[in-house]
PDB file of N, CA and C in Angstrom:
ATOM      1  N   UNK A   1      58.058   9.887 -15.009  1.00  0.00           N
ATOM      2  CA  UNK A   1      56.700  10.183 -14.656  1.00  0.00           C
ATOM      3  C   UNK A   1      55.867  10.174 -15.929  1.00  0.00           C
ATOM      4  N   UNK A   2      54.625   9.545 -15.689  1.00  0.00           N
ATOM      5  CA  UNK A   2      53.953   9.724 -17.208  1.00  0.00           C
ATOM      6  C   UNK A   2      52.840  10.963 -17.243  1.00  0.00           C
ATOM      7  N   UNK A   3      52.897  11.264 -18.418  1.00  0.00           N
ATOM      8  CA  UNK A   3      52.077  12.743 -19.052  1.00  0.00           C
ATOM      9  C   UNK A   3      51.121  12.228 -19.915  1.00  0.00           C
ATOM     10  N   UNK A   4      50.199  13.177 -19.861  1.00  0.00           N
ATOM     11  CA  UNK A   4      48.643  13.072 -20.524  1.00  0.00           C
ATOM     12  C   UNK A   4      48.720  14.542 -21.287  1.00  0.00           C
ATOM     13  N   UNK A   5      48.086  14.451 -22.631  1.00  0.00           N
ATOM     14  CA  UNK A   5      47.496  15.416 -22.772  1.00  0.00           C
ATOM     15  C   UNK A   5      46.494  16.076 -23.108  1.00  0.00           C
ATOM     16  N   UNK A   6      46.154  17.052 -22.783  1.00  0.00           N
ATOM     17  CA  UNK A   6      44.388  17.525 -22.717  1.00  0.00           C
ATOM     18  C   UNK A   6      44.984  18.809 -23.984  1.00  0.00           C
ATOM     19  N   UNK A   7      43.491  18.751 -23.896  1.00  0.00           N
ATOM     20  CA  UNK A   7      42.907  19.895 -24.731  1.00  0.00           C
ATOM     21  C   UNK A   7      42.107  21.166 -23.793  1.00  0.00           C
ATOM     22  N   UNK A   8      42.414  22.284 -24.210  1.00  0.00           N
ATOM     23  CA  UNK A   8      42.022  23.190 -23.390  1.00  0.00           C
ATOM     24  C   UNK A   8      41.245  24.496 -24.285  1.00  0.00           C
ATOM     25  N   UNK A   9      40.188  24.783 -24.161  1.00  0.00           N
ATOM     26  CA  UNK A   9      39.716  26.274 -24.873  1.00  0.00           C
ATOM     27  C   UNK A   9      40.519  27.282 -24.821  1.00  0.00           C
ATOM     28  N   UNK A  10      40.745  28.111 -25.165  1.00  0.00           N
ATOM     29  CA  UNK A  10      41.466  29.635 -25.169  1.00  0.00           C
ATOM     30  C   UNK A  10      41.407  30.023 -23.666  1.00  0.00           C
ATOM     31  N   UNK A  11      40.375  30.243 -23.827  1.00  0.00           N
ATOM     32  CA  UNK A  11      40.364  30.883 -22.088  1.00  0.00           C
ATOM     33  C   UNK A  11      40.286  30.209 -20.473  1.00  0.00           C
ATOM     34  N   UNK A  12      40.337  28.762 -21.135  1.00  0.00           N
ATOM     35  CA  UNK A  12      40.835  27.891 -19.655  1.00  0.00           C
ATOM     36  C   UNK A  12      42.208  28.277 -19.672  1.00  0.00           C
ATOM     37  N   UNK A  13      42.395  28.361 -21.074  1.00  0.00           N
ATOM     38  CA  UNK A  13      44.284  28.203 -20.946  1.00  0.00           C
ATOM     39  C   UNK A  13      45.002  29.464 -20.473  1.00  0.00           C
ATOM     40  N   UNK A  14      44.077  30.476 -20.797  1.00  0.00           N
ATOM     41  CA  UNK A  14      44.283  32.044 -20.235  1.00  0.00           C
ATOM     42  C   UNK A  14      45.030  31.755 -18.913  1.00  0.00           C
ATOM     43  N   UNK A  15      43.610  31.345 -18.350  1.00  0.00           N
ATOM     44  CA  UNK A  15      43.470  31.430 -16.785  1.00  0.00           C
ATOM     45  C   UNK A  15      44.670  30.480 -15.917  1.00  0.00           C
ATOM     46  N   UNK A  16      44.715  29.560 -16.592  1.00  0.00           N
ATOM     47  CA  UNK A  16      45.971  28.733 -15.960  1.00  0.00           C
ATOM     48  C   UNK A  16      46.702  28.869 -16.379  1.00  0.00           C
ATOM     49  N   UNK A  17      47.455  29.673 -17.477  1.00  0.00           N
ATOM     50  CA  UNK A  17      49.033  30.131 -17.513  1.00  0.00           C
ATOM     51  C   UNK A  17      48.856  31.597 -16.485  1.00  0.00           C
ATOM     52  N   UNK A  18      47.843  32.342 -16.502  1.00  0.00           N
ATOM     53  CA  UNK A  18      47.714  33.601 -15.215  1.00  0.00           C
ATOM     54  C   UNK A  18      48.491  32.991 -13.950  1.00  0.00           C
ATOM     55  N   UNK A  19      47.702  31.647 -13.475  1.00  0.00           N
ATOM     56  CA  UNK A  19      47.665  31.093 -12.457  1.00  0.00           C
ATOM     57  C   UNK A  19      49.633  30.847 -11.954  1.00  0.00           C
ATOM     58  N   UNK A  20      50.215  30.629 -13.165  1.00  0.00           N
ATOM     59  CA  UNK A  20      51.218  30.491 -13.046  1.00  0.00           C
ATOM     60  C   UNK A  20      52.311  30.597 -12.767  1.00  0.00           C
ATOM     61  N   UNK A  21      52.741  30.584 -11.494  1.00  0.00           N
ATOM     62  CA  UNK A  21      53.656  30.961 -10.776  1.00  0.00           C
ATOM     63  C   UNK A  21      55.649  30.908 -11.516  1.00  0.00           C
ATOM     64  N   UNK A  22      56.239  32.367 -11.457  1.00  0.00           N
ATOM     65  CA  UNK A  22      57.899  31.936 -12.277  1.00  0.00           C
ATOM     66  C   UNK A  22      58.254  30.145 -11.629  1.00  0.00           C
ATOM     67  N   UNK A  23      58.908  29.679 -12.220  1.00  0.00           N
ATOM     68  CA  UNK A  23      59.287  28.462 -12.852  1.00  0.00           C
ATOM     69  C   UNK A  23      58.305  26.687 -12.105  1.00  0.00           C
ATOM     70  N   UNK A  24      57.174  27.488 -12.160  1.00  0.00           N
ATOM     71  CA  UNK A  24      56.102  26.367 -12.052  1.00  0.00           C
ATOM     72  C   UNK A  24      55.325  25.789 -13.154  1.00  0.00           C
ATOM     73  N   UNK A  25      55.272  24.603 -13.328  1.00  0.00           N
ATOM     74  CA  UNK A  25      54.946  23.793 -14.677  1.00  0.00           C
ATOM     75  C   UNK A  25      52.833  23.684 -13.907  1.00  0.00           C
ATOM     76  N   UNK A  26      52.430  23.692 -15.489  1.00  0.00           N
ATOM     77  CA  UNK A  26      50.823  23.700 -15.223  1.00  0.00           C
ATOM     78  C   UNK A  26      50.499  22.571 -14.198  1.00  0.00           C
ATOM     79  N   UNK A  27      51.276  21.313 -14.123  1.00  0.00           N
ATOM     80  CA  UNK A  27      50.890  20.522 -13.376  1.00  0.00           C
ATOM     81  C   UNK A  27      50.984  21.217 -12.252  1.00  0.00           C
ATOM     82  N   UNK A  28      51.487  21.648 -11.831  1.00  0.00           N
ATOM     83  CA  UNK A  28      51.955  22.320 -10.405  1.00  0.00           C
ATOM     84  C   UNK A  28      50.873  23.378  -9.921  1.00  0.00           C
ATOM     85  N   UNK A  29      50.239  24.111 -11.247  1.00  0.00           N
ATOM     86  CA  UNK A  29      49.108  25.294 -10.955  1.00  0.00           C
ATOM     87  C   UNK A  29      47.995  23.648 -10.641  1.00  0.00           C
ATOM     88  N   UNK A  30      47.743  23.200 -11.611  1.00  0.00           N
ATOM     89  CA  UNK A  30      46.183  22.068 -11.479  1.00  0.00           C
ATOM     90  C   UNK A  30      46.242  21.650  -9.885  1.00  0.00           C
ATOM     91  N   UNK A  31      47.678  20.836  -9.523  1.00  0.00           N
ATOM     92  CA  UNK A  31      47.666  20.989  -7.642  1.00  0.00           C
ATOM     93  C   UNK A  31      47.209  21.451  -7.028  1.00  0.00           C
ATOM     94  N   UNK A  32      47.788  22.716  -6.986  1.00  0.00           N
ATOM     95  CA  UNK A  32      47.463  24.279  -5.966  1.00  0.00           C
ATOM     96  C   UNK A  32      45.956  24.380  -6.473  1.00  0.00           C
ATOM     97  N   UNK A  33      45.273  24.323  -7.577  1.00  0.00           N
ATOM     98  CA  UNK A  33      44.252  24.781  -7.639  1.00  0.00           C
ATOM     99  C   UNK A  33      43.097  24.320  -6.284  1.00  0.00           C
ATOM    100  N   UNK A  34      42.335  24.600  -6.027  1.00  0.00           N
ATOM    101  CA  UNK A  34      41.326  23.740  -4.944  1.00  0.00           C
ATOM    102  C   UNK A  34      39.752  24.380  -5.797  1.00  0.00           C
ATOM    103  N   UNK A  35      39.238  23.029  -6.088  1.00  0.00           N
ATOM    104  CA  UNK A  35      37.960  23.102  -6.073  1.00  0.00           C
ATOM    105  C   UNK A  35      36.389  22.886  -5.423  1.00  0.00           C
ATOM    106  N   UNK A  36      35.728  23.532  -5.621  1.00  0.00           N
ATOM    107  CA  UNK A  36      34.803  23.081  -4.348  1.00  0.00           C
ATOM    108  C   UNK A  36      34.113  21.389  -4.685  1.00  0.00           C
ATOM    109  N   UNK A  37      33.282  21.233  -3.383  1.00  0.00           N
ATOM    110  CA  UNK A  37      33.022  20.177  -2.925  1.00  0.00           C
ATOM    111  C   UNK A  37      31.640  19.759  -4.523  1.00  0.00           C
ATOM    112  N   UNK A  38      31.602  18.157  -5.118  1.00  0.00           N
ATOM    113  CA  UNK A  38      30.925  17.907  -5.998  1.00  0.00           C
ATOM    114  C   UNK A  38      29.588  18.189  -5.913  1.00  0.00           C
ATOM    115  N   UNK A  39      29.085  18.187  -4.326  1.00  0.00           N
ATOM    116  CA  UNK A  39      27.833  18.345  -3.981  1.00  0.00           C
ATOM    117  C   UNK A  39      27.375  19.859  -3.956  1.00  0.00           C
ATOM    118  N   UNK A  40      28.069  21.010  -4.220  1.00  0.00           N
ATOM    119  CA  UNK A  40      27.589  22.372  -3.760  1.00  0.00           C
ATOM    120  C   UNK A  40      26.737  22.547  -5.023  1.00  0.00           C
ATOM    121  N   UNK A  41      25.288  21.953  -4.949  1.00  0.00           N
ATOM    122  CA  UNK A  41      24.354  22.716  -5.933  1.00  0.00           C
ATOM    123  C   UNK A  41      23.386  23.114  -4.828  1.00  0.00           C
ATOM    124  N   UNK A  42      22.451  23.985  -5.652  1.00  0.00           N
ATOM    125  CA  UNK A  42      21.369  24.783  -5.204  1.00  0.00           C
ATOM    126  C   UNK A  42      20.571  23.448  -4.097  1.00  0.00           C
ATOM    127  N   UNK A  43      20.290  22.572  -4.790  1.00  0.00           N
ATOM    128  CA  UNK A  43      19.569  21.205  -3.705  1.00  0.00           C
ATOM    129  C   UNK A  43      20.695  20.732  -2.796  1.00  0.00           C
ATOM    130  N   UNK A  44      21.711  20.738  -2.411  1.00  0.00           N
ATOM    131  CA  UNK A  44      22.115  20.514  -1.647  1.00  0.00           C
ATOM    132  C   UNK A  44      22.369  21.424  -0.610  1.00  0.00           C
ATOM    133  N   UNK A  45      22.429  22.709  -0.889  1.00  0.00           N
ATOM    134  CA  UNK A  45      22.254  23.398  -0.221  1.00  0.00           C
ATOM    135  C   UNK A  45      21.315  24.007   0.836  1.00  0.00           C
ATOM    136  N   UNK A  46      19.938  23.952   0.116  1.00  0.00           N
ATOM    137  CA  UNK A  46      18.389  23.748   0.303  1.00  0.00           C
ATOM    138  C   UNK A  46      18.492  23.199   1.261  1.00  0.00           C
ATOM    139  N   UNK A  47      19.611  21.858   1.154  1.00  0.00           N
ATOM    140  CA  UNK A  47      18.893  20.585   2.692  1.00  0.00           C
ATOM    141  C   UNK A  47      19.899  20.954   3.417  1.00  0.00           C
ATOM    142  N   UNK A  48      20.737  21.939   3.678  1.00  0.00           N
ATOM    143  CA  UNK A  48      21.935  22.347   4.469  1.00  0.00           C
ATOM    144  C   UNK A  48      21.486  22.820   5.352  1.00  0.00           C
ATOM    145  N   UNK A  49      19.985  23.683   4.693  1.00  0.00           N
ATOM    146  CA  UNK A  49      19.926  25.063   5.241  1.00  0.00           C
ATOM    147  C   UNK A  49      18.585  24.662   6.098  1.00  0.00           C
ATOM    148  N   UNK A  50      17.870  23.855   5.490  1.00  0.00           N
ATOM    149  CA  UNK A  50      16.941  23.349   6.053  1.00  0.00           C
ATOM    150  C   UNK A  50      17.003  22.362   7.349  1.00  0.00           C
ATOM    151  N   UNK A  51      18.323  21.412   6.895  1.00  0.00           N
ATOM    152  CA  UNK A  51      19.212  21.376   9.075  1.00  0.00           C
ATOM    153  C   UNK A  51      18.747  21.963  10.176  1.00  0.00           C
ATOM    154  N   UNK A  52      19.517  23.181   9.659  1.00  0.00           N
ATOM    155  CA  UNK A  52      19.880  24.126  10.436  1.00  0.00           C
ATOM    156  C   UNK A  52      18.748  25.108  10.737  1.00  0.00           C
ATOM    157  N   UNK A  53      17.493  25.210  10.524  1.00  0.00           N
ATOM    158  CA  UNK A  53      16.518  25.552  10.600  1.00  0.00           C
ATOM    159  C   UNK A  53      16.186  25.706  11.848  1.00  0.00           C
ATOM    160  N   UNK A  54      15.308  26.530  12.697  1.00  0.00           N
ATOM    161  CA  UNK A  54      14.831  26.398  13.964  1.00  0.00           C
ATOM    162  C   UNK A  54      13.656  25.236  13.775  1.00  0.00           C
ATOM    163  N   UNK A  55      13.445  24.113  14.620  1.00  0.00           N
ATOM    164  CA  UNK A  55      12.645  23.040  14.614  1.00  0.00           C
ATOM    165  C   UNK A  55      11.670  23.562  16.159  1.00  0.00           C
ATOM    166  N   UNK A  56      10.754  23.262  15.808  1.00  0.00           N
ATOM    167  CA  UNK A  56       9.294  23.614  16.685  1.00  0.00           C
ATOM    168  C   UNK A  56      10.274  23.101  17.878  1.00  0.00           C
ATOM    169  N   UNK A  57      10.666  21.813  18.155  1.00  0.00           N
ATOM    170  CA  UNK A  57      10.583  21.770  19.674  1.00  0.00           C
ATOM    171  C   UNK A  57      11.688  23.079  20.058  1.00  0.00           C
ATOM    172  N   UNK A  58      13.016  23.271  19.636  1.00  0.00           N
ATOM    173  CA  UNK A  58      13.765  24.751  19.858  1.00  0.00           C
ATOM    174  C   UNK A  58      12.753  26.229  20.095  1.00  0.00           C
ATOM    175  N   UNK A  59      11.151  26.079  19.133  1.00  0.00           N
ATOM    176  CA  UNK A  59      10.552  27.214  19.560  1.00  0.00           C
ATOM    177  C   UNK A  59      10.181  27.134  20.858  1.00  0.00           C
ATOM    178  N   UNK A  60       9.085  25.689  20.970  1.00  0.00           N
ATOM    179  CA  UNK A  60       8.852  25.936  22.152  1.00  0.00           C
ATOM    180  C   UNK A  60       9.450  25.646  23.540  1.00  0.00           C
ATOM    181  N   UNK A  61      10.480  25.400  23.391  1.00  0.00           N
ATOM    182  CA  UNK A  61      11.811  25.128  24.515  1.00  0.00           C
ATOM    183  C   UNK A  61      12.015  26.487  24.576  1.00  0.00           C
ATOM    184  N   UNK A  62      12.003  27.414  23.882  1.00  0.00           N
ATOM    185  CA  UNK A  62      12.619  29.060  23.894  1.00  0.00           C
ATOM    186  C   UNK A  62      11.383  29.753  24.621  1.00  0.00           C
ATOM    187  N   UNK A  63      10.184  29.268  24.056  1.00  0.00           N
ATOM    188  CA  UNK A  63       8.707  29.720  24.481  1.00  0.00           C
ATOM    189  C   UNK A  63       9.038  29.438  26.158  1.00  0.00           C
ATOM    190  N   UNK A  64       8.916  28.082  26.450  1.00  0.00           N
ATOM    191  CA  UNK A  64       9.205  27.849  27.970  1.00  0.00           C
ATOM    192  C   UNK A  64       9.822  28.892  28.768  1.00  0.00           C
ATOM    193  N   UNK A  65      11.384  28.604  28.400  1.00  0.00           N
ATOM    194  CA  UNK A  65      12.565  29.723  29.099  1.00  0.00           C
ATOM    195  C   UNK A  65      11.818  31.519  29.090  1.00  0.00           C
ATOM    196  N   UNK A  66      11.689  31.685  27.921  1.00  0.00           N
ATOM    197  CA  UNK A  66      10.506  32.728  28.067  1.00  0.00           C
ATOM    198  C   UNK A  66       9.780  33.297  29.382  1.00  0.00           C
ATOM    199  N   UNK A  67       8.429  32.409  29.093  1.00  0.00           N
ATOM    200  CA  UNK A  67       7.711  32.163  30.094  1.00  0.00           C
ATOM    201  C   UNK A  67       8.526  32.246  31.676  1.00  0.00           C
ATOM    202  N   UNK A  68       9.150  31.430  31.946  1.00  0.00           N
ATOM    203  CA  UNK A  68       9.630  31.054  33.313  1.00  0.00           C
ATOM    204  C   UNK A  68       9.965  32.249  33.635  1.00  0.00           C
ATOM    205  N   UNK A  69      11.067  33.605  33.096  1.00  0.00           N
ATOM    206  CA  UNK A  69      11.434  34.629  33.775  1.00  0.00           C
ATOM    207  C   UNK A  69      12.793  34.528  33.543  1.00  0.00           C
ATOM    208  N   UNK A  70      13.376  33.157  33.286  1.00  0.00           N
ATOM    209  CA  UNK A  70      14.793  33.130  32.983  1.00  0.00           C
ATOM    210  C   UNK A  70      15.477  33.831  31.935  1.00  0.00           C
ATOM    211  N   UNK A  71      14.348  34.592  30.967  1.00  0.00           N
ATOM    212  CA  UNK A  71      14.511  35.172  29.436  1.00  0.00           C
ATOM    213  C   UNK A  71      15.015  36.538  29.868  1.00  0.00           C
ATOM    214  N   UNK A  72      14.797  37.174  31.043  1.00  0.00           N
ATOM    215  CA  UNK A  72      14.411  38.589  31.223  1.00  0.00           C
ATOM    216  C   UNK A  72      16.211  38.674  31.150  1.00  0.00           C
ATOM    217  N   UNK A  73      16.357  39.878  30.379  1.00  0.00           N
ATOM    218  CA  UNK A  73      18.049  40.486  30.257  1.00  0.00           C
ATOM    219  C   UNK A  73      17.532  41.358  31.394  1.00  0.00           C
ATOM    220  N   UNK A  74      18.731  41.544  31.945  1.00  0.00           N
ATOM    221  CA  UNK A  74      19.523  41.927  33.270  1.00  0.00           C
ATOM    222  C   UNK A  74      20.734  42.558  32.965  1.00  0.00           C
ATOM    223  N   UNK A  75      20.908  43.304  33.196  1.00  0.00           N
ATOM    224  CA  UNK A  75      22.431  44.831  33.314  1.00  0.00           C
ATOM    225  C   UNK A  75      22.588  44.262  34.651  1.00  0.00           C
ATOM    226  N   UNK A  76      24.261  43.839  34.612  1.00  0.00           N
ATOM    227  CA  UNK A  76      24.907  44.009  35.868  1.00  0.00           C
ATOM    228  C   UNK A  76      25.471  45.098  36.241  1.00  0.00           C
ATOM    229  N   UNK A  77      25.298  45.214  37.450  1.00  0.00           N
ATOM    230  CA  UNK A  77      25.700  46.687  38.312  1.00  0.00           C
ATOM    231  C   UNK A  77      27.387  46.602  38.127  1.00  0.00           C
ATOM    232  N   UNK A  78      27.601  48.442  37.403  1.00  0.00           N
ATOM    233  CA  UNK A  78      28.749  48.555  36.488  1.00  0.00           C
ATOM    234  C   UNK A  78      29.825  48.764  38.142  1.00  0.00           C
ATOM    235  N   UNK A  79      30.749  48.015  37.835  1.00  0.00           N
ATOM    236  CA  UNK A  79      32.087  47.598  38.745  1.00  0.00           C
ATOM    237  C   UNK A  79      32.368  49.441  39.076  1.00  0.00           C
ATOM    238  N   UNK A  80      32.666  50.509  37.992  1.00  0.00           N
ATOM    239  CA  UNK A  80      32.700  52.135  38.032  1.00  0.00           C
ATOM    240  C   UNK A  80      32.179  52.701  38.674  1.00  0.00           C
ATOM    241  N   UNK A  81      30.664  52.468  38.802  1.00  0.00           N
ATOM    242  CA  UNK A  81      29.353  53.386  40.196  1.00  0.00           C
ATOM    243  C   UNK A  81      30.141  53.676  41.079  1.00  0.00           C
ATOM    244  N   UNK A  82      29.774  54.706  41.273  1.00  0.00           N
ATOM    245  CA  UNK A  82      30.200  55.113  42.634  1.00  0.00           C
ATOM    246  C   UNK A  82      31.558  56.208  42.836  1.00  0.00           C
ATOM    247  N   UNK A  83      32.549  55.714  42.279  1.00  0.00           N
ATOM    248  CA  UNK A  83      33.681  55.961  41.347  1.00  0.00           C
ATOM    249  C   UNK A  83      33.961  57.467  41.266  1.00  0.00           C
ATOM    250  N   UNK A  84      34.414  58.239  41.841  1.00  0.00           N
ATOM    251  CA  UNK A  84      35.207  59.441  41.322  1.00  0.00           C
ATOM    252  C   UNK A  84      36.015  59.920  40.387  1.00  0.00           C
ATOM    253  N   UNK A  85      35.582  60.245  38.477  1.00  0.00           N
ATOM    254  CA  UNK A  85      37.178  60.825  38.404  1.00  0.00           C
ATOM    255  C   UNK A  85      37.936  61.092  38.678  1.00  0.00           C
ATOM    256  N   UNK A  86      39.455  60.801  38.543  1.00  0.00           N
ATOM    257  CA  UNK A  86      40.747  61.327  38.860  1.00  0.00           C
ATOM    258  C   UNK A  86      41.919  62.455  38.414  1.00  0.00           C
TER     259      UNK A  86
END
């Protein structure tokens, strides 16, 4: 198998000999490691969130249902009424 070698600061190297599981070689921690996705900055996020946003026609589709009477919460009559402790 062929090997590379890097250079590492003090405290990357901290963290990945920590990482290091009894008789697992660093290649084996860099594997297991999982990093997030290249795109997770602040602007990508922005347009994630902005998706997912309520869009006018969802208001006034909600406005409608509203209106109609279909909005009104309703308590169903509890199955217990009536009911005697035992």
């Amino acid at each position: 198998m062929a090997t590379k070698t890097i250079s590492l600061e003090l405290d990357a190297y901290e963290r990945l000999r920590r990482a290091k599981r009894e008789g697992e070689s660093f290649s084996g921690v860099v594997r297991r490691a999982r990093f997030g996705p290249a795109d997770a900055c602040g602007s990508s996020i922005l347009s994630a969130l902005g998706e997912m946003a309520v869009r006018k026609s969802d208001e006034e589709a909600a406005r409608r249902w509203e209106e109609s009477g279909r909005g009104e919460r309703t308590i169903s009559p509890s199955a217990w009424e009536g009911e005697k402790a035992q």
